[in-house]
Protein backbone atom coordinates (compact mmCIF):
# COMPACT_ATOMS: atom_id res chain seq x y z
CA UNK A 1 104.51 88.10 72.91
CA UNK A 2 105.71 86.89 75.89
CA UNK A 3 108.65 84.97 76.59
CA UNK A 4 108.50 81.32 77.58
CA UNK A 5 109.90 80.29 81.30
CA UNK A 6 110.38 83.86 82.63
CA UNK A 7 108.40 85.26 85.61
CA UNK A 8 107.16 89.31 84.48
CA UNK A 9 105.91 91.98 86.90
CA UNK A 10 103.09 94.46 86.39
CA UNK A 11 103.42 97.70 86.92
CA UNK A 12 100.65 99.96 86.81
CA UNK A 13 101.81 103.76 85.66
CA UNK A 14 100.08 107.10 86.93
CA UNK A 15 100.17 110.34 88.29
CA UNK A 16 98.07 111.95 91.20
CA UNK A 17 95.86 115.47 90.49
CA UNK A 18 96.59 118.04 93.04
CA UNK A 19 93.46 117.21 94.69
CA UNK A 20 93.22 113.21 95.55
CA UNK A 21 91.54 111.32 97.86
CA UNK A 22 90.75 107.67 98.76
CA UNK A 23 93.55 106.27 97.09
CA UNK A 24 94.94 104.13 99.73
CA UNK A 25 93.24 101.06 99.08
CA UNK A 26 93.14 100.09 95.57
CA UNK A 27 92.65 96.33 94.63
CA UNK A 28 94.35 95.04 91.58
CA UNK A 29 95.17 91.52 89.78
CA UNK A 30 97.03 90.09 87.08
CA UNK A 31 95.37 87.17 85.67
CA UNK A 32 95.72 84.56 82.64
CA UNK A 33 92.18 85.65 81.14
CA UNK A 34 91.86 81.98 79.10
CA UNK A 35 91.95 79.85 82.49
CA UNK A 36 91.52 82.34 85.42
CA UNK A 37 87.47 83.92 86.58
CA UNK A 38 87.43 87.25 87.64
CA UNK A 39 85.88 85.50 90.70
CA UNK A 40 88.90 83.98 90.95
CA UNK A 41 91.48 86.56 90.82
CA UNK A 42 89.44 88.45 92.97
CA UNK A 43 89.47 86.81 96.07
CA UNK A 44 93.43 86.41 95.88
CA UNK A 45 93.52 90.65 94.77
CA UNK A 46 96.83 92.60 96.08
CA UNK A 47 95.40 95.86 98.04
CA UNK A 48 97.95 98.47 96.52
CA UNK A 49 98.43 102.02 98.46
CA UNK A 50 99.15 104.95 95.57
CA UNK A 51 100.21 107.02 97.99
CA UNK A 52 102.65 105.00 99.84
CA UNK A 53 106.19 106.51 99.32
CA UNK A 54 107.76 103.20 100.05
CA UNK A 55 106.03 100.92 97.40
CA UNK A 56 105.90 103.98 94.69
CA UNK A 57 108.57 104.92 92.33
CA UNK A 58 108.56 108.52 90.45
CA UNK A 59 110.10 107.59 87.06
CA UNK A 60 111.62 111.39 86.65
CA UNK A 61 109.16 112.24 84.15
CA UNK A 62 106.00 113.12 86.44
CA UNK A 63 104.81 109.65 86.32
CA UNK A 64 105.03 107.42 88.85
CA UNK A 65 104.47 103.43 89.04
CA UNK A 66 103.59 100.82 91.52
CA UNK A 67 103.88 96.79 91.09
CA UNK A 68 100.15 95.22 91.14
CA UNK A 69 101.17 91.58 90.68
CA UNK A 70 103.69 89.03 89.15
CA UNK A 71 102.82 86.21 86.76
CA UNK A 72 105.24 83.33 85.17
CA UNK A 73 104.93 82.29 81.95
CA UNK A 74 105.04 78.48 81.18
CA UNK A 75 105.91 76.49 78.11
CA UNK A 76 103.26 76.35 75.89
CA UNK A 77 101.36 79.31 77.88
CA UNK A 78 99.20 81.53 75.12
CA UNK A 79 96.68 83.75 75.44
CA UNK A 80 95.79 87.11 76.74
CA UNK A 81 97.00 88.29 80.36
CA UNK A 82 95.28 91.04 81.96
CA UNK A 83 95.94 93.67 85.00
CA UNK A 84 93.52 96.13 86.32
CA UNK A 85 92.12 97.68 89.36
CA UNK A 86 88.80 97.10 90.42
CA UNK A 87 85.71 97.66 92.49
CA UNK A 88 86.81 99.73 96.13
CA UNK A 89 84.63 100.46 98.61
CA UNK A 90 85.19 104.50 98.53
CA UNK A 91 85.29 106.74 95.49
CA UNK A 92 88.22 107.58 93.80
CA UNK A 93 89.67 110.90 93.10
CA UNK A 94 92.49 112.30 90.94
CA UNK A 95 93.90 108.87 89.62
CA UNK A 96 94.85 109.58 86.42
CA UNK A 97 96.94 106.38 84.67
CA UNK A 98 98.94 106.20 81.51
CA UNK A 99 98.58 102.47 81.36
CA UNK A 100 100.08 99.05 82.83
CA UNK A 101 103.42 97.93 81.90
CA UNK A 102 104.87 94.05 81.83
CA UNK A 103 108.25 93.73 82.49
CA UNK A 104 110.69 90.61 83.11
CA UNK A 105 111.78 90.57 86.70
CA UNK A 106 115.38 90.37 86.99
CA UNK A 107 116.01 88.22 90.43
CA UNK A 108 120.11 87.88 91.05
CA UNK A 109 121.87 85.91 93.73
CA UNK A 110 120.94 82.94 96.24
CA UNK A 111 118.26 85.13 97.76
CA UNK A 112 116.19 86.29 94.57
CA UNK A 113 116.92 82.39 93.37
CA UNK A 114 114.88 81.47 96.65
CA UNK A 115 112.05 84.33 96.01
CA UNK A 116 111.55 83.19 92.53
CA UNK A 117 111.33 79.46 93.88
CA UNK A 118 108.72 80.69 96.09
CA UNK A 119 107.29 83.14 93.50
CA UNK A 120 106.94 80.65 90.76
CA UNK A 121 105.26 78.53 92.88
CA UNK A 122 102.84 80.73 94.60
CA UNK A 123 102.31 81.42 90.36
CA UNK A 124 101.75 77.54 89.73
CA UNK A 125 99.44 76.99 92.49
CA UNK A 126 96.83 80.02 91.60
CA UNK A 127 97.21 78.36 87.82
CA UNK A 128 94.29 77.34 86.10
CA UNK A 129 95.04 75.06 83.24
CA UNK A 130 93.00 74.46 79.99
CA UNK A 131 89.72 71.82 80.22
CA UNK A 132 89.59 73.18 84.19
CA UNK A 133 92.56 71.14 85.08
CA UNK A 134 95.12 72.82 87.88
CA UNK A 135 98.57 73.61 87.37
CA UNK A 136 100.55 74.08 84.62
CA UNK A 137 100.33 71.33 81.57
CA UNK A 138 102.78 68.77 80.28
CA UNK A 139 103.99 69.57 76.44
């Protein structure tokens, strides 16, 4: 259960084994599974780096996380949303996840207000709607 007109973040939530390799180019999506392809999502897929000390957080536990994507949810929006890592060209080594977490985004200030503009946007325009129509629906 999501909540209606609030923009959530995915986080996916792992740890490295001592011995990993290939795990700087990871592709991963959040998508609306109802009215978004996996050809889709796909070809719009954020490239996230697992072992880039700028983009990762350690949560103090021996877990670390990583955003793979943002999402907004509309009026009226049901169904299931997904996020997940796919197909790379080189194999993977010593990725071992706990699971993906959705959390609210908390934006604050004229700034954030701008990004979420933007964000919400960027949402609207990948948006598939029900019956193949694009963009969010009228209720």
């Amino acid at each position: 259960m999501l909540s209606p007109h609030t923009m959530y973040s995915a986080f996916l939530v792992f740890k490295l084994a001592d011995h990993s390799s290939s795990l700087e180019q990871i592709n991963a999506i959040v998508r609306f599974v109802k009215f978004q392809s996996d050809e889709e999502v796909e070809g719009r897929a954020l490239t996230v780096n697992l072992q880039d000390v700028e983009n990762v957080v350690s949560r103090g536990n021996g877990w670390m996380e990583v955003e793979i994507g943002q999402f907004h949810i509309q009026e009226g929006d049901e169904g299931e949303v997904e996020g997940r890592l796919f197909k790379t060209v080189n194999k993977k080594e010593g990725l071992i996840v706990e699971g993906i977490e959705f959390r609210h985004k908390i934006l604050h200030g004229t700034e954030n207000m701008l990004k979420k503009a933007a964000v919400v946007k960027e949402a609207e325009e990948s948006f598939v709607g029900p019956q193949g129509t694009d963009g969010p629906q009228e209720t």
